[in-house]
N, C-alpha and C. Protein backbone atom coordinates (compact mmCIF):
# COMPACT_ATOMS: atom_id res chain seq x y z
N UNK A 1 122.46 37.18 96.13
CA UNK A 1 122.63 38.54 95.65
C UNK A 1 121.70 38.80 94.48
N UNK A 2 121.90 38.22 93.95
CA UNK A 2 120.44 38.38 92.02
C UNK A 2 119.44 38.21 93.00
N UNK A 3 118.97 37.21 93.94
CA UNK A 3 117.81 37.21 94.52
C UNK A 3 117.14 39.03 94.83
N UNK A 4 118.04 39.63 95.70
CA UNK A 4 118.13 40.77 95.92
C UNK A 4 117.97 42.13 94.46
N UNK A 5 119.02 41.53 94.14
CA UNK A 5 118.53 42.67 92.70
C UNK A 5 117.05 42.27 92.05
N UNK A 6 117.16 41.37 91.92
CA UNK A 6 115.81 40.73 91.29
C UNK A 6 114.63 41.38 91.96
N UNK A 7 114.09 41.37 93.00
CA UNK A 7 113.51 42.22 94.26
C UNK A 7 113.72 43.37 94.38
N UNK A 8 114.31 43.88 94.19
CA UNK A 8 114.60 45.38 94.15
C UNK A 8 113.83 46.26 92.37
N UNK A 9 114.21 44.91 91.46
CA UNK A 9 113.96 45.55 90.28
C UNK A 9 112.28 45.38 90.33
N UNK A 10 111.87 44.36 90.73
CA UNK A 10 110.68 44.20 90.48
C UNK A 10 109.77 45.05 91.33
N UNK A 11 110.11 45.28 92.46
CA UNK A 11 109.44 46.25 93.29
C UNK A 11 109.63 48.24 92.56
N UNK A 12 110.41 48.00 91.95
CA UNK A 12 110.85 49.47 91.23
C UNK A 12 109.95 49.47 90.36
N UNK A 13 109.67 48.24 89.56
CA UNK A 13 108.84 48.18 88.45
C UNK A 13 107.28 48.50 88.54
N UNK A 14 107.08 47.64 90.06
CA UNK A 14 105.91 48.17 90.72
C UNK A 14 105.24 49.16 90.97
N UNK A 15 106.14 49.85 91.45
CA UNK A 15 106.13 51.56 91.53
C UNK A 15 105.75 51.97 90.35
N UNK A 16 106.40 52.15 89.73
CA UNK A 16 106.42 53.10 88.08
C UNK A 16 105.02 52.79 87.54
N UNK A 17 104.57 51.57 87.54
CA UNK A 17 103.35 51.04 87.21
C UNK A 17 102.43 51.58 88.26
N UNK A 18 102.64 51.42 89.18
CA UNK A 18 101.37 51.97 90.67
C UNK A 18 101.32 53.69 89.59
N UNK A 19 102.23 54.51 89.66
CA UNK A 19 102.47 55.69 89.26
C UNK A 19 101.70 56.26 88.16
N UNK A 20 102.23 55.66 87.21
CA UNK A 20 101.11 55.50 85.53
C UNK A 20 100.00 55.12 85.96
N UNK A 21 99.38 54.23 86.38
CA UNK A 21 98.34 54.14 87.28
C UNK A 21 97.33 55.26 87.74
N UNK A 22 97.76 55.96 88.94
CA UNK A 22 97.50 56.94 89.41
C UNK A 22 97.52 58.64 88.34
N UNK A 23 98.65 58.46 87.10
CA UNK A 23 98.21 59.52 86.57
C UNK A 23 97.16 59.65 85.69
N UNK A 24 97.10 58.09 85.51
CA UNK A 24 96.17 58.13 84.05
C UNK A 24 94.55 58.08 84.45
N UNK A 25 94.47 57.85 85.93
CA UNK A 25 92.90 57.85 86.49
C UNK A 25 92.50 58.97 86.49
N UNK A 26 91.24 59.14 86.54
CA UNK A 26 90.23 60.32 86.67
C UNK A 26 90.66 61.24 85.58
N UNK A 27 90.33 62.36 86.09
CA UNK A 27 90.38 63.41 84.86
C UNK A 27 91.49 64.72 84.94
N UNK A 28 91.59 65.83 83.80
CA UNK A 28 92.79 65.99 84.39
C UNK A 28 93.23 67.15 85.52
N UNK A 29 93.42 66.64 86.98
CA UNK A 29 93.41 67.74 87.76
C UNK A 29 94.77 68.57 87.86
N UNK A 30 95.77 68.41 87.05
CA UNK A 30 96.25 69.52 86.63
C UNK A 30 95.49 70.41 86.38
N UNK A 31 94.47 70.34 85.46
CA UNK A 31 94.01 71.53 85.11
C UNK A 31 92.30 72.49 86.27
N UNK A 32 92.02 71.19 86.87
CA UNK A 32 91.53 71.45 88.21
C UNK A 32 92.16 72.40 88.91
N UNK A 33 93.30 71.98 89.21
CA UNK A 33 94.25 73.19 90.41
C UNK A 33 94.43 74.49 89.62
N UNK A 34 94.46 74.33 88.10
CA UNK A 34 94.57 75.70 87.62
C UNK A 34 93.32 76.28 87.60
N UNK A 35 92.41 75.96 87.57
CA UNK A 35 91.10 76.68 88.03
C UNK A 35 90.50 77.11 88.89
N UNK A 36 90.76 75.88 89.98
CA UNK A 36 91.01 76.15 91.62
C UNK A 36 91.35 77.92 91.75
N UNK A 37 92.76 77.50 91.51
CA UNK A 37 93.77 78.56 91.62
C UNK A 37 93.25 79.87 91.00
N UNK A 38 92.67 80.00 89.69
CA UNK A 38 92.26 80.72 88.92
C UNK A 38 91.03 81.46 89.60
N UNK A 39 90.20 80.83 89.86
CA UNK A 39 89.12 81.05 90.57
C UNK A 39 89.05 81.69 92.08
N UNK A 40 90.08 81.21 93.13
CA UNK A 40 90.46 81.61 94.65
C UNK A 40 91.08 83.22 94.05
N UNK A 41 91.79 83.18 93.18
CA UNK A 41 92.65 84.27 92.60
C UNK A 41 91.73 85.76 92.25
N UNK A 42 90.35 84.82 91.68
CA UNK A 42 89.82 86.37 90.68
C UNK A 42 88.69 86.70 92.28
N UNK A 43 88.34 85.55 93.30
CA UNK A 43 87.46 86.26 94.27
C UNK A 43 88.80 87.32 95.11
N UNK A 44 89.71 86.62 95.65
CA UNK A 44 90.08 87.16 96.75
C UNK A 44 90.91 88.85 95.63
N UNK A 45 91.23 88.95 94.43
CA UNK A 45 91.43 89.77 94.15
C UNK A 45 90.45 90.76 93.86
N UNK A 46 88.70 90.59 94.18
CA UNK A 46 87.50 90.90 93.77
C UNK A 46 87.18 91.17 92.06
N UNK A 47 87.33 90.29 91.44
CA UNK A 47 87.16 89.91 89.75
C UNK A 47 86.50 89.24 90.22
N UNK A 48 85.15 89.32 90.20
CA UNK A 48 83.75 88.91 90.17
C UNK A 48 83.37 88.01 88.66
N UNK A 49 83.45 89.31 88.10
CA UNK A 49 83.15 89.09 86.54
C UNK A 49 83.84 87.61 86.26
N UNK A 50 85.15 87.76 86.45
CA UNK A 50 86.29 86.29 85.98
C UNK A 50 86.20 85.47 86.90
N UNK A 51 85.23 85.50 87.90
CA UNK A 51 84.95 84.57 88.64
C UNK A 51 83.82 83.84 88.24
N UNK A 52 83.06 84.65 87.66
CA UNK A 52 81.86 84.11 87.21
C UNK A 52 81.99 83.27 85.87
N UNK A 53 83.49 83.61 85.28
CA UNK A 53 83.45 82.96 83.92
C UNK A 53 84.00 81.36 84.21
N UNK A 54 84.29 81.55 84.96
CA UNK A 54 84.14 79.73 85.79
C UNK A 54 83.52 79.10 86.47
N UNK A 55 82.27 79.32 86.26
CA UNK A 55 80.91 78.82 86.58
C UNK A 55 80.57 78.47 85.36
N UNK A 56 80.02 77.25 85.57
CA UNK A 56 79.36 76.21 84.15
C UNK A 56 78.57 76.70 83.56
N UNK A 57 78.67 76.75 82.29
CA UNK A 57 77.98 77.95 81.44
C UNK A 57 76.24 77.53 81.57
N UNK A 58 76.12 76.14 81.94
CA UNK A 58 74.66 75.59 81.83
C UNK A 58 74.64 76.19 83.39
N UNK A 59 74.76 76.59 84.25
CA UNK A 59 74.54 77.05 85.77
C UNK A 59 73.93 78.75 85.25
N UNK A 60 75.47 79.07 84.78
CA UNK A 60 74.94 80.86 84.48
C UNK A 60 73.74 80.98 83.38
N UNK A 61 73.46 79.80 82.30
CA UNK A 61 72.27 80.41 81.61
C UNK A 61 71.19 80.07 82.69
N UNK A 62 70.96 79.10 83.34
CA UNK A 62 69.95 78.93 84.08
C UNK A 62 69.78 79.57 85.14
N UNK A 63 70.97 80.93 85.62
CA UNK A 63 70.95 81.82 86.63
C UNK A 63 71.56 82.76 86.01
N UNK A 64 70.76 83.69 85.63
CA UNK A 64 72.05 84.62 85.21
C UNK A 64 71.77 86.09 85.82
N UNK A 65 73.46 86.32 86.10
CA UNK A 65 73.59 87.66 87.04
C UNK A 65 73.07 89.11 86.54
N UNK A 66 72.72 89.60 86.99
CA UNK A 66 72.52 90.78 86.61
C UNK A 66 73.28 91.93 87.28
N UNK A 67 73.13 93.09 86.47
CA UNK A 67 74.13 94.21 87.14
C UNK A 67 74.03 94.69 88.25
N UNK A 68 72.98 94.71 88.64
CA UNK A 68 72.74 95.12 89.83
C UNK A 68 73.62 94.07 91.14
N UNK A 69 73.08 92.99 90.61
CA UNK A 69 74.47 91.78 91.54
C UNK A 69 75.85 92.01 91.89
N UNK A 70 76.25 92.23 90.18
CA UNK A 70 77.93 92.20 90.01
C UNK A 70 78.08 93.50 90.95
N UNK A 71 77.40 94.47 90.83
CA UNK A 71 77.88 96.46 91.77
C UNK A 71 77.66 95.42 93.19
N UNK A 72 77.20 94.74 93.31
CA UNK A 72 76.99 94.68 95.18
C UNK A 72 77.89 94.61 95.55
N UNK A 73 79.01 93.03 94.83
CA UNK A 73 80.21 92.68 95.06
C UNK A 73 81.39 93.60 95.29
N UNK A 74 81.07 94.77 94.78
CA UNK A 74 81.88 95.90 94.86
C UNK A 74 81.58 96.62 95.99
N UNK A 75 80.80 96.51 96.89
CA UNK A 75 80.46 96.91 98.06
C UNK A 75 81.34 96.19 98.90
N UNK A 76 82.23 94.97 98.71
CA UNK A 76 82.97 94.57 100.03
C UNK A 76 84.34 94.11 99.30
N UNK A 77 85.45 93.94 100.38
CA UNK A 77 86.40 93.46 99.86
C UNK A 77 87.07 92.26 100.16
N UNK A 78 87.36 91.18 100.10
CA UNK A 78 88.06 89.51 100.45
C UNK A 78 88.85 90.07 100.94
N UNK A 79 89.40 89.68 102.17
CA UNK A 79 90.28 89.70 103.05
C UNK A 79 91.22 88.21 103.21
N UNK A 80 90.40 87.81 103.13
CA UNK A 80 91.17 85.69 103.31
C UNK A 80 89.81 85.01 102.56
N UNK A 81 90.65 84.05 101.56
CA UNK A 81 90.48 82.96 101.28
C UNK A 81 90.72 81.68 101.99
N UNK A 82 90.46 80.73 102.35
CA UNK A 82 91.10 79.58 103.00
C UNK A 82 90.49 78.53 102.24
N UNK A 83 90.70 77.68 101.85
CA UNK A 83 91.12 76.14 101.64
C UNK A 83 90.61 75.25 102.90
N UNK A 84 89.52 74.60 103.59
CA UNK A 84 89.63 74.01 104.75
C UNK A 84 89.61 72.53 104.44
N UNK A 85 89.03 71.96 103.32
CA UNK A 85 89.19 70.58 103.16
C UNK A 85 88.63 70.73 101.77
N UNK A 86 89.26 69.31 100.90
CA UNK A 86 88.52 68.86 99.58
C UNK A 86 88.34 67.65 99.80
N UNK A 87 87.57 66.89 98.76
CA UNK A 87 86.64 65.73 98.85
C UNK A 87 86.28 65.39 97.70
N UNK A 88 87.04 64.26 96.36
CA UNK A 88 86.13 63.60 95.64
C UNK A 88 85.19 62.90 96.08
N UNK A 89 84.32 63.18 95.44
CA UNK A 89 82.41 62.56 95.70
C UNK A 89 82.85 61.42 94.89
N UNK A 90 82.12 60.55 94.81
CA UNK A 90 82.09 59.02 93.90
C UNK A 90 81.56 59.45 92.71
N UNK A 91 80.83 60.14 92.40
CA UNK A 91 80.29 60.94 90.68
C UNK A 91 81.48 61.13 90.38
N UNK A 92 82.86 61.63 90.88
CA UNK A 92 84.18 62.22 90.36
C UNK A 92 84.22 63.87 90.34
N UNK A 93 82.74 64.42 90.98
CA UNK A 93 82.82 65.74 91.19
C UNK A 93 83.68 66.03 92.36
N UNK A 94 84.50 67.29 92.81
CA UNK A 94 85.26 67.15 93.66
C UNK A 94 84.44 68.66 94.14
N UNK A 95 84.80 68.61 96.01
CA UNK A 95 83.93 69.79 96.91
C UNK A 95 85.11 70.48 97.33
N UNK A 96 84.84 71.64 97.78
CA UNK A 96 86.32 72.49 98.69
C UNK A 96 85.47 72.80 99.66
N UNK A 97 85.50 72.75 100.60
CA UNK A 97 85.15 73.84 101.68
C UNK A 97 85.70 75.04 101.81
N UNK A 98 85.30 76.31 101.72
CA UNK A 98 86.14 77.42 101.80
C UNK A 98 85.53 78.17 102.87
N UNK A 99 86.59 79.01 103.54
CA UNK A 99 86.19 79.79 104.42
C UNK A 99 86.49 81.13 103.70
N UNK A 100 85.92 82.05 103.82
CA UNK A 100 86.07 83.58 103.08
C UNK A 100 85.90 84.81 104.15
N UNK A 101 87.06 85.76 104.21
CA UNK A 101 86.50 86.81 105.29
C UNK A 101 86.37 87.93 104.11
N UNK A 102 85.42 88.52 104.22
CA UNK A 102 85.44 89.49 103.71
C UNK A 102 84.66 91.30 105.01
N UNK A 103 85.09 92.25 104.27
CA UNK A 103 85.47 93.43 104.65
C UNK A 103 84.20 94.45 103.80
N UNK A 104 83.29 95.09 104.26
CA UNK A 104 82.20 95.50 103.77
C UNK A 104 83.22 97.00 103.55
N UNK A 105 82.95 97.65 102.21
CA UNK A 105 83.64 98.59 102.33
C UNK A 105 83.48 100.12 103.12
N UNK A 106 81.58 99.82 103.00
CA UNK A 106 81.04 101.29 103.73
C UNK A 106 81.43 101.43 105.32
N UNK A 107 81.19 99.86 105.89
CA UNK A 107 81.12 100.04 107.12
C UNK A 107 82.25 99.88 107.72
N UNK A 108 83.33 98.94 107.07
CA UNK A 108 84.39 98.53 107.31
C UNK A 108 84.55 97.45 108.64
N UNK A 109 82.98 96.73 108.20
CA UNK A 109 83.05 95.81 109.37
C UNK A 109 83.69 94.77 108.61
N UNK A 110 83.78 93.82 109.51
CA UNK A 110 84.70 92.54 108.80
C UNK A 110 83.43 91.32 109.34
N UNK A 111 83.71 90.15 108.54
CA UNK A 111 83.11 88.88 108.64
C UNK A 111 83.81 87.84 108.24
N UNK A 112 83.47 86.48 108.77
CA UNK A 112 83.86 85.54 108.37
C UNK A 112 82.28 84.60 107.35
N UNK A 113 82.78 83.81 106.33
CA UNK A 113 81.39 83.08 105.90
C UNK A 113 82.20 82.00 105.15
N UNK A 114 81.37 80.97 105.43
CA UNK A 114 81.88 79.22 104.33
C UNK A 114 80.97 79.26 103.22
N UNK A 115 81.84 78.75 102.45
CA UNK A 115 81.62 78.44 100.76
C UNK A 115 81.76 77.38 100.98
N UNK A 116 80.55 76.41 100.19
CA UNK A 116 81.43 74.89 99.15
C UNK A 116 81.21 75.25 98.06
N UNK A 117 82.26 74.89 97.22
CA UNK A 117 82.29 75.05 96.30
C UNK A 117 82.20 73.44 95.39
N UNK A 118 81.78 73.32 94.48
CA UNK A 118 81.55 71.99 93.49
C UNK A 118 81.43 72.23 92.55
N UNK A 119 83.02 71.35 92.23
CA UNK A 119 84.07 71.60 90.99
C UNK A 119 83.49 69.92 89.61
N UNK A 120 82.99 70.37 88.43
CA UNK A 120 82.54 69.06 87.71
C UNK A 120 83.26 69.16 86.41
N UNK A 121 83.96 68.21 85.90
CA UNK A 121 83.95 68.19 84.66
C UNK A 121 83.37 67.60 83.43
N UNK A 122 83.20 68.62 83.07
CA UNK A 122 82.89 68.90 81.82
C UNK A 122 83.40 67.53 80.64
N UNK A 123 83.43 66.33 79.96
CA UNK A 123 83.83 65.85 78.83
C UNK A 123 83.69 66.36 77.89
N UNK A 124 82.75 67.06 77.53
CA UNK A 124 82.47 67.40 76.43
C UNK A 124 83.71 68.88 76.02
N UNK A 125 83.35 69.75 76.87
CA UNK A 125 84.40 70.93 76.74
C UNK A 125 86.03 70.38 77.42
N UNK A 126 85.99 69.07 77.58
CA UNK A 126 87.09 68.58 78.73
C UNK A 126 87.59 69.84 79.50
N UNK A 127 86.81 70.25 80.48
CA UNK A 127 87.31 71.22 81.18
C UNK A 127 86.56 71.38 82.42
N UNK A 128 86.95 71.56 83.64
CA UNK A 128 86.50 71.78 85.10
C UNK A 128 85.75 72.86 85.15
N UNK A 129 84.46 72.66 85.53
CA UNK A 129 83.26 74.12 85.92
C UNK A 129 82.98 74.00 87.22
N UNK A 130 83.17 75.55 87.80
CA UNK A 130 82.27 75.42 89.37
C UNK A 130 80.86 75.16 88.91
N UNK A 131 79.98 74.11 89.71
CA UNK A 131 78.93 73.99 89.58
C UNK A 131 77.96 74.48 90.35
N UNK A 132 78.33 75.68 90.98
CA UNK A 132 77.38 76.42 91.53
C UNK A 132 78.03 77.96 91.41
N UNK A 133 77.15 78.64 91.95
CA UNK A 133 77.01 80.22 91.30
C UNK A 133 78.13 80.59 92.64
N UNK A 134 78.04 81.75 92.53
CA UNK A 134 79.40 82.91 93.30
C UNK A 134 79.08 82.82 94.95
N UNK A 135 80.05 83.07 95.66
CA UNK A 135 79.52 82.81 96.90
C UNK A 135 78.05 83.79 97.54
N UNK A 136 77.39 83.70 98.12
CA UNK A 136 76.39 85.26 98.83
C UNK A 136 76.85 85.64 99.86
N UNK A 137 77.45 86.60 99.76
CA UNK A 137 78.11 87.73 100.83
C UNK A 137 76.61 88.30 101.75
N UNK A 138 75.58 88.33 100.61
CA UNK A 138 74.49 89.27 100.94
C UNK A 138 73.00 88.85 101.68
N UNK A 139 73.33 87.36 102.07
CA UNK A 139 71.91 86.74 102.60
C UNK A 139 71.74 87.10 104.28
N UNK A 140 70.95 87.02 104.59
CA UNK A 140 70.81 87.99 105.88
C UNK A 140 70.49 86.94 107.28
């Protein structure tokens, strides 16, 4: 019987340790999913602008939007967001695949188009940046 408890405790102990383990690796994607989230949130609600403010500030100085860009975005509307797969890379950058339908507003045609998106953090600001610019609705 102690054999048994004994085994039971130590395998419990295992766990808790596997656990701490697993929270204390990588970086913190709590706050990943809130950006995730933050980010799926300001496209499919068309907040361009607050979409763009989660793009890595070293991406937007080395691309930066102009007005004429941000009015295009206002030419169509997100219809679906989707989620189709994620993927930590071995750098620790993590990818989404996204699928996006969006809805042109003049014509009221509809489309489907894939995004990846690549999510990096930041140490220095400890904080998650998309590392690439806004999706292009507009390439032909």
């Amino acid at each position: 019987m102690t054999v048994r408890i004994r085994a039971a405790w130590l395998a419990l102990c295992l766990c808790m340790l596997a656990l701490a383990g697993c929270a204390s690796s990588g970086h913190d994607t709590n706050q990943l999913d809130r950006n995730q989230y933050a980010y799926s949130a300001a496209i499919r609600w068309g907040d361009f602008e607050g979409a763009w403010m989660l793009v890595d500030p070293k991406y937007r100085d080395e691309h930066p939007m102009s007005d004429l860009e941000l009015e295009r975005y206002k030419q169509i509307q997100v219809a679906g967001y989707r989620d189709i797969a994620t993927q930590t890379l071995p750098d620790g950058d993590v990818v989404r695949e996204i699928q996006i339908e969006v809805v042109n507003r003049h014509t009221l045609t509809q489309r489907q188009t894939r995004y990846t998106e690549r999510w990096h953090y930041d140490p220095t600001s400890k904080t998650w940046w998309l590392a690439v610019g806004l999706p292009d609705f507009f390439e032909e």
